[in-house]
PDB file of N, CA and C in Angstrom:
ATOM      1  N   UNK A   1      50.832   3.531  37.981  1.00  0.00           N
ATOM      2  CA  UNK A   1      50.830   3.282  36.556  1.00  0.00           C
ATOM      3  C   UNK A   1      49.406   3.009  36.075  1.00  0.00           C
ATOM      4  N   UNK A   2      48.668   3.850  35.455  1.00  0.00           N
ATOM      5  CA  UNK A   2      47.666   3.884  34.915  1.00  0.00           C
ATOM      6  C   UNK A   2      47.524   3.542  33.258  1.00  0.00           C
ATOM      7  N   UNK A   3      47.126   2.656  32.687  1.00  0.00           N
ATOM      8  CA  UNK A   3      46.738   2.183  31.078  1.00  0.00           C
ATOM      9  C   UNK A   3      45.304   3.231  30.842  1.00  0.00           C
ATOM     10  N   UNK A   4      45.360   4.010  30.539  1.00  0.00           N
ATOM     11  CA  UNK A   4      44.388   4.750  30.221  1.00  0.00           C
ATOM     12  C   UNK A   4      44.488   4.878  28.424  1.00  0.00           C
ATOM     13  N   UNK A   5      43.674   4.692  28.242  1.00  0.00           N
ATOM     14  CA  UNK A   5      42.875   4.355  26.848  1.00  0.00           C
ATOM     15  C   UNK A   5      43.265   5.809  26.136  1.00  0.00           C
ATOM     16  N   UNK A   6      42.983   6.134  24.849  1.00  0.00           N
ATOM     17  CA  UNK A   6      43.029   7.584  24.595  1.00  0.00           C
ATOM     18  C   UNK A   6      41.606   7.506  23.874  1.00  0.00           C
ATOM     19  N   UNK A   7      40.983   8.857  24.129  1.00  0.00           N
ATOM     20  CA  UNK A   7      39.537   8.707  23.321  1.00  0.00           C
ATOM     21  C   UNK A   7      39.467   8.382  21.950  1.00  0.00           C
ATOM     22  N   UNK A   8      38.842   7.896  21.318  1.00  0.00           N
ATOM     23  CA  UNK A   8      38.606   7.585  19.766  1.00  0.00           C
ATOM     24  C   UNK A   8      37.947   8.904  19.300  1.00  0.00           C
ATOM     25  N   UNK A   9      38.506   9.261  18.128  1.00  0.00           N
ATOM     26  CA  UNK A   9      38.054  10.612  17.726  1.00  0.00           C
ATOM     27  C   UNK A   9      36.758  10.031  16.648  1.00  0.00           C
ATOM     28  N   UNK A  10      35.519  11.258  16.792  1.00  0.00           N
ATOM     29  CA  UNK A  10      34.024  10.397  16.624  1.00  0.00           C
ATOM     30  C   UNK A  10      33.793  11.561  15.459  1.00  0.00           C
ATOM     31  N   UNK A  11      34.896  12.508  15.399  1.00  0.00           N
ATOM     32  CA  UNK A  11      34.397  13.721  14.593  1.00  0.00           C
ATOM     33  C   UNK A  11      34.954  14.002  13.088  1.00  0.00           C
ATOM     34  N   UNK A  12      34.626  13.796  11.983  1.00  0.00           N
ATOM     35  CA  UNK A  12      35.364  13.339  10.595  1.00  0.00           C
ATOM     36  C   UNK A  12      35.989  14.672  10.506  1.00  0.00           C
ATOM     37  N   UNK A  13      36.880  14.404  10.019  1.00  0.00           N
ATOM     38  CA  UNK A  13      38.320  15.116   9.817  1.00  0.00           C
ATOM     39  C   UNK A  13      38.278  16.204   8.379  1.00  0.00           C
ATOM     40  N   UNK A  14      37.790  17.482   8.340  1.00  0.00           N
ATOM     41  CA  UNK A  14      37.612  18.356   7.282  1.00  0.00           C
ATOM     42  C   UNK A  14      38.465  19.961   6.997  1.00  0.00           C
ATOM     43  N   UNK A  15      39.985  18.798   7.305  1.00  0.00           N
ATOM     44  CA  UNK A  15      41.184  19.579   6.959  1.00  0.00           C
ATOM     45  C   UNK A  15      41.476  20.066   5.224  1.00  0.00           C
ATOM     46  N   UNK A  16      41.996  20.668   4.668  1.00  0.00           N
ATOM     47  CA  UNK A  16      42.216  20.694   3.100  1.00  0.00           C
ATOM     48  C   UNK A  16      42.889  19.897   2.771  1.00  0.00           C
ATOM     49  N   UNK A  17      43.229  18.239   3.246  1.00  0.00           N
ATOM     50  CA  UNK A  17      43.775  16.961   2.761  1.00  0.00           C
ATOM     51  C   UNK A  17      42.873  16.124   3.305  1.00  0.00           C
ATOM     52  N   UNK A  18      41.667  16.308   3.923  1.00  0.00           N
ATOM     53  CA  UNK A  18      40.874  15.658   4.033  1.00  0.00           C
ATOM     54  C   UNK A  18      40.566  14.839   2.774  1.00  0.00           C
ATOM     55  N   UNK A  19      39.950  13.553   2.494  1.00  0.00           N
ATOM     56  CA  UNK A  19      39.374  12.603   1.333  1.00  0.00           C
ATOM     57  C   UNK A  19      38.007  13.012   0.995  1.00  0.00           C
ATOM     58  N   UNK A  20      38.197  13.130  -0.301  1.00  0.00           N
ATOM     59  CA  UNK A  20      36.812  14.060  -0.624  1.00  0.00           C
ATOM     60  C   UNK A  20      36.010  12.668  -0.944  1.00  0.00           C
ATOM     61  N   UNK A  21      34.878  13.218  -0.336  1.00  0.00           N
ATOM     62  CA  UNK A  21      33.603  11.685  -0.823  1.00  0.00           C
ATOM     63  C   UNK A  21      32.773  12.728  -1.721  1.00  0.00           C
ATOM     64  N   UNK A  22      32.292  11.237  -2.891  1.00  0.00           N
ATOM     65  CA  UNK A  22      32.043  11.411  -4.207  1.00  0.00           C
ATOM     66  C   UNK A  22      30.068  11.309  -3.571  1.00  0.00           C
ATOM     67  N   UNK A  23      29.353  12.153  -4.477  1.00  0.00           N
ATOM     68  CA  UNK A  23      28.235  12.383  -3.730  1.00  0.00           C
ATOM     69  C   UNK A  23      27.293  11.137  -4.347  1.00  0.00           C
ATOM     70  N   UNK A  24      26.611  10.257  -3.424  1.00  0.00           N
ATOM     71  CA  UNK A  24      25.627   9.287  -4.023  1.00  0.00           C
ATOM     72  C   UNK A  24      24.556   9.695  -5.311  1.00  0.00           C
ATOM     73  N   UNK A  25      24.543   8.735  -6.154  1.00  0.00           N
ATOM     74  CA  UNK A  25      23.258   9.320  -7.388  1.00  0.00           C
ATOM     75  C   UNK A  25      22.229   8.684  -6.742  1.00  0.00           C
ATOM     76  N   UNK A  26      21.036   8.690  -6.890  1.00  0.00           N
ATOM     77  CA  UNK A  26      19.934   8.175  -6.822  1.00  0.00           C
ATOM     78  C   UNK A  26      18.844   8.180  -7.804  1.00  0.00           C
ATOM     79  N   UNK A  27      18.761   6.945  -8.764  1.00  0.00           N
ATOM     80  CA  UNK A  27      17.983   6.653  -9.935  1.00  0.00           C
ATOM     81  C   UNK A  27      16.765   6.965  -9.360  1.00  0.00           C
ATOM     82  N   UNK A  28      15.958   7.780  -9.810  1.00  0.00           N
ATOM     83  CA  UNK A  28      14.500   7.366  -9.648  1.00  0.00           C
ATOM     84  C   UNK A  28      13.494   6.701 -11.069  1.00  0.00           C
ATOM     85  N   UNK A  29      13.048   5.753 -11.569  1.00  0.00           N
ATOM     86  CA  UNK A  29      12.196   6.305 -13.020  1.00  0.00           C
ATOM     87  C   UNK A  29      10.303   5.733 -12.183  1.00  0.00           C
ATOM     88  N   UNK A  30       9.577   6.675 -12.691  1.00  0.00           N
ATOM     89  CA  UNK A  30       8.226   6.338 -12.519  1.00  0.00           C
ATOM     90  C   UNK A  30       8.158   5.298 -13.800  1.00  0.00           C
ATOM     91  N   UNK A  31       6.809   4.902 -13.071  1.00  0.00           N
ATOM     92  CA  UNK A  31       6.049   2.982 -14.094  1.00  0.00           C
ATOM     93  C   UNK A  31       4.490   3.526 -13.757  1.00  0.00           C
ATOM     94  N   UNK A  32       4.152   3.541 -15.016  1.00  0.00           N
ATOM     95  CA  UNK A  32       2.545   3.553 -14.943  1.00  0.00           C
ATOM     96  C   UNK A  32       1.648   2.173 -15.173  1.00  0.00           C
ATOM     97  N   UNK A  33       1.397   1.491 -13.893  1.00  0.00           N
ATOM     98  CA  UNK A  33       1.115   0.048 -13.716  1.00  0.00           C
ATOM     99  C   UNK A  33      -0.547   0.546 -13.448  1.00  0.00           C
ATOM    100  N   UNK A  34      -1.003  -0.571 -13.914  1.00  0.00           N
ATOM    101  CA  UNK A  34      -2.434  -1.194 -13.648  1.00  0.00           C
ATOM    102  C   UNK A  34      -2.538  -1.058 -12.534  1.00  0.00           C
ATOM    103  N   UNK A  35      -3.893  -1.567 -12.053  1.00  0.00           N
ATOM    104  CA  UNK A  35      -4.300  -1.928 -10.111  1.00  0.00           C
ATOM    105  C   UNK A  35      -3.996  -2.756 -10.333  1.00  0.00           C
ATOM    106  N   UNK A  36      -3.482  -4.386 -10.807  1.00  0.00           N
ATOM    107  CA  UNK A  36      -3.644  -5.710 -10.426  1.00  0.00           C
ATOM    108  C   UNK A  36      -1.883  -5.848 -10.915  1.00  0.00           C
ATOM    109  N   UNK A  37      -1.137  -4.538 -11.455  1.00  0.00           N
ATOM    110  CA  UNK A  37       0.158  -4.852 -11.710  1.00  0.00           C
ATOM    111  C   UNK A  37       1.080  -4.076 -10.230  1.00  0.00           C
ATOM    112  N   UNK A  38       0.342  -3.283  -9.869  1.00  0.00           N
ATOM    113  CA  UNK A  38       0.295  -2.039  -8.629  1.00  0.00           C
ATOM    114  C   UNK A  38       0.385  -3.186  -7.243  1.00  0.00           C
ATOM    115  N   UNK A  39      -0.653  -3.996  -7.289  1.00  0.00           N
ATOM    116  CA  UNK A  39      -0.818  -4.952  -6.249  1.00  0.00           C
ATOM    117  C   UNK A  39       0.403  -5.848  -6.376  1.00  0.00           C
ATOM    118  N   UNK A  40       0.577  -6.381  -7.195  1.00  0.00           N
ATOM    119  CA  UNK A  40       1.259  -7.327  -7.577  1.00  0.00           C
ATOM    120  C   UNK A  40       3.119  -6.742  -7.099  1.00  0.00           C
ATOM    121  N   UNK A  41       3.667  -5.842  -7.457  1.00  0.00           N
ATOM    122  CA  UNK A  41       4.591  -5.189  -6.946  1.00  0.00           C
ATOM    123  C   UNK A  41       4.787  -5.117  -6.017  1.00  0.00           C
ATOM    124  N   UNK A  42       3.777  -4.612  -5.118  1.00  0.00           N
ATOM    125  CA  UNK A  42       3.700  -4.161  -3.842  1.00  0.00           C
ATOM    126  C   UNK A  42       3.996  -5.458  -3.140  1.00  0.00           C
ATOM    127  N   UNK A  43       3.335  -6.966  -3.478  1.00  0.00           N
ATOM    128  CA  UNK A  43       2.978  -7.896  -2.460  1.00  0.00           C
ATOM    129  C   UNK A  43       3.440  -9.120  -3.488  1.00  0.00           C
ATOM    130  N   UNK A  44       4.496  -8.941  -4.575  1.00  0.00           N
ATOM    131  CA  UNK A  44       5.050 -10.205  -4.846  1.00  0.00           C
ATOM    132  C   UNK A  44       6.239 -11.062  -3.598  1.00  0.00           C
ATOM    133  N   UNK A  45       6.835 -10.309  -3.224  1.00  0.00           N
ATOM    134  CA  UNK A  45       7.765 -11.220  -2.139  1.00  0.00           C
ATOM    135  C   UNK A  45       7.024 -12.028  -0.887  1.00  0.00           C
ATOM    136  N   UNK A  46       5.667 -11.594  -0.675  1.00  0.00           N
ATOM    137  CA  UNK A  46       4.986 -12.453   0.010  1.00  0.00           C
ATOM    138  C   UNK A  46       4.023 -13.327  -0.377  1.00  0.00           C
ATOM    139  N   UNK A  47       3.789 -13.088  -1.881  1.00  0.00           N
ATOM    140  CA  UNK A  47       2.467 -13.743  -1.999  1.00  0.00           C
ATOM    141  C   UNK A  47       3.153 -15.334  -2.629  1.00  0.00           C
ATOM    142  N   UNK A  48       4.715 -14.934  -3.965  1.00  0.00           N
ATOM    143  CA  UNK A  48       5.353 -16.150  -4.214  1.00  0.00           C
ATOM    144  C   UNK A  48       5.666 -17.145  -3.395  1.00  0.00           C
ATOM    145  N   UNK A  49       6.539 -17.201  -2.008  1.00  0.00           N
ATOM    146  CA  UNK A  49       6.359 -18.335  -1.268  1.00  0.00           C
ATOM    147  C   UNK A  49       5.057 -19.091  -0.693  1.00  0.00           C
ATOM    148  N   UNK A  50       4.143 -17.983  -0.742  1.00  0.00           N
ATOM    149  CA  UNK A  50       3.150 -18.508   0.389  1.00  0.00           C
ATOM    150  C   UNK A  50       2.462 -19.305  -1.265  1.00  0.00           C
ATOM    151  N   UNK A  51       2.353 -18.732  -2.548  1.00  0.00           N
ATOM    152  CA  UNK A  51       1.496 -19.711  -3.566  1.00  0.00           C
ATOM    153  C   UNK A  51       2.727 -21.280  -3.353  1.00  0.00           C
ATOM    154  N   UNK A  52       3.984 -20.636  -3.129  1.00  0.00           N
ATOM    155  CA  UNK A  52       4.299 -21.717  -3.881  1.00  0.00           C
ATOM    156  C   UNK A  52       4.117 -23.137  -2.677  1.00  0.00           C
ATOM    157  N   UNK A  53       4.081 -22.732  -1.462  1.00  0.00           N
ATOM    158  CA  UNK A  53       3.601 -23.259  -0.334  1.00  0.00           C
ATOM    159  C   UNK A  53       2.528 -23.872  -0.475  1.00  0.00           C
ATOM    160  N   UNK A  54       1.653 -23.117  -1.178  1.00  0.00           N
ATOM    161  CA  UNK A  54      -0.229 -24.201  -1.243  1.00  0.00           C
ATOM    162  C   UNK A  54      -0.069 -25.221  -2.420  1.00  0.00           C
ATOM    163  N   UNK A  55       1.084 -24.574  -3.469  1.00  0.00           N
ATOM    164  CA  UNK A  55       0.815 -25.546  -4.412  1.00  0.00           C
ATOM    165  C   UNK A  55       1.239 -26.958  -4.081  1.00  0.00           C
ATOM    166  N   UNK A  56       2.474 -27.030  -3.301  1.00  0.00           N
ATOM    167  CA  UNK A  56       3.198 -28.122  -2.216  1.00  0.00           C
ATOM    168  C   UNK A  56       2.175 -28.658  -1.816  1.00  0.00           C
ATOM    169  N   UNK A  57       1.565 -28.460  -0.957  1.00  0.00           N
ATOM    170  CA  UNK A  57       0.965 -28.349   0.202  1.00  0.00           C
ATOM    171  C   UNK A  57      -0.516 -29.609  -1.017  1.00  0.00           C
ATOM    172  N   UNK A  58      -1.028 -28.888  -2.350  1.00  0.00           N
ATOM    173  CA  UNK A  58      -2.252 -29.525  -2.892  1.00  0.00           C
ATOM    174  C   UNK A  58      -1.518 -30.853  -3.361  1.00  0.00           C
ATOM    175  N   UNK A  59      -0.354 -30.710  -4.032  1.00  0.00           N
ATOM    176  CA  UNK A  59       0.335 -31.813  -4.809  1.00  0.00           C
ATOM    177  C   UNK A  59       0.401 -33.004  -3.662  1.00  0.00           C
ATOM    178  N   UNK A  60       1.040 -32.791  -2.317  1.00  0.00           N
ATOM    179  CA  UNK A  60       0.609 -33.578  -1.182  1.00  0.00           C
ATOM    180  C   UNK A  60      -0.419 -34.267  -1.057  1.00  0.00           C
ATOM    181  N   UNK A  61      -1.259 -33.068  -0.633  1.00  0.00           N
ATOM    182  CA  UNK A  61      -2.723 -33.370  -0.502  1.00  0.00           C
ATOM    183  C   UNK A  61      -3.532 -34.572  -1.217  1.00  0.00           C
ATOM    184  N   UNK A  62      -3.270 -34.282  -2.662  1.00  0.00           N
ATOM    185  CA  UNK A  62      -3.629 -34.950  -4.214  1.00  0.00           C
ATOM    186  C   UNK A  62      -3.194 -36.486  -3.934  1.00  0.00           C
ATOM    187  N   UNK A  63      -1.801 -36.441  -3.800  1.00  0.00           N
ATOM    188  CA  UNK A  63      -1.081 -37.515  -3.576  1.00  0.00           C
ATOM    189  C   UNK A  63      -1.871 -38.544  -2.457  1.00  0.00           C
ATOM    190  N   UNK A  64      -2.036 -38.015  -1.526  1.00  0.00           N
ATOM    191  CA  UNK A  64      -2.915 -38.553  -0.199  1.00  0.00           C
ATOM    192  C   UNK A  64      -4.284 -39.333  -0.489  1.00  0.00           C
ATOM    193  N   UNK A  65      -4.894 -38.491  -1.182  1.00  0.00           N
ATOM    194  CA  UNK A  65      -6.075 -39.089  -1.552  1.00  0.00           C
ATOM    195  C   UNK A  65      -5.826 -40.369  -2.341  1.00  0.00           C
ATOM    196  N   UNK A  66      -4.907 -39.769  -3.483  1.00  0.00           N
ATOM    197  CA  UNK A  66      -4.981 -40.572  -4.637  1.00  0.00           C
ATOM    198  C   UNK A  66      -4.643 -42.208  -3.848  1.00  0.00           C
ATOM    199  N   UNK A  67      -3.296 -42.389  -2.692  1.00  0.00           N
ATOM    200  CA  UNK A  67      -3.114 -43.429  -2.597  1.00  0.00           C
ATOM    201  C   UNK A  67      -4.426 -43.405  -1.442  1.00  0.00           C
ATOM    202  N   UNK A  68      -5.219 -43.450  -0.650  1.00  0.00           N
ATOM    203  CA  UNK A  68      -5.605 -44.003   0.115  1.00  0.00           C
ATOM    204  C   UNK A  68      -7.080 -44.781  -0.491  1.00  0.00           C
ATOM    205  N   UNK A  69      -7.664 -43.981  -2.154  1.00  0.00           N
ATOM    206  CA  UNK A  69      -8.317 -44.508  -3.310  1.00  0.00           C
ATOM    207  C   UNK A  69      -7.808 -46.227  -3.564  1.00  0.00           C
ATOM    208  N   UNK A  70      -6.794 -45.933  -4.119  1.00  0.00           N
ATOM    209  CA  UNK A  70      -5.521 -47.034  -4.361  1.00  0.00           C
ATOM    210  C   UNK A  70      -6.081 -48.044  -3.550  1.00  0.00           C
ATOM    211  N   UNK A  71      -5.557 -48.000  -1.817  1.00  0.00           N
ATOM    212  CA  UNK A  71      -6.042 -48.632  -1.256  1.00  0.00           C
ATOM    213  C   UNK A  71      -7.503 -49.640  -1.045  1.00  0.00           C
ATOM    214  N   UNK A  72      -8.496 -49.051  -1.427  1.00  0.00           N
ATOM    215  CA  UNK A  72      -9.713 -49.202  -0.958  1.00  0.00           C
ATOM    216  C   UNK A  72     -10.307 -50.074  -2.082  1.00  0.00           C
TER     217      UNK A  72
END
């Protein structure tokens, strides 16, 4: 007694009741940007955390000084 598996069929099915798929659109529109709006596109998802990181990072900083002034 053998359980033998049956193969999984890997090959899409293009009988005349086959399900017709609807063909993807793809928007394109051109943008006529500046160099500093060009840059900015290109390298906003890295440049927003990392500013918003230094600005943290000075407000800290600021803070540090200010109390160890305080202190003295």
């Amino acid at each position: 007694m053998s359980n033998k598996q049956k193969k999984k069929r890997n090959k899409k099915y293009t009988g005349a009741d086959a399900a017709v798929t609807k063909p993807t659109i793809v928007r394109v529109s051109a943008v006529d940007r500046g160099t500093f709006g060009q840059w900015w596109f290109e390298h906003r998802r890295i440049v927003k955390p990392v500013a918003v990181g230094v600005l943290i990072a000075a407000i800290i900083a600021f803070c540090i000084v200010g109390l160890i002034q305080l202190l003295h």
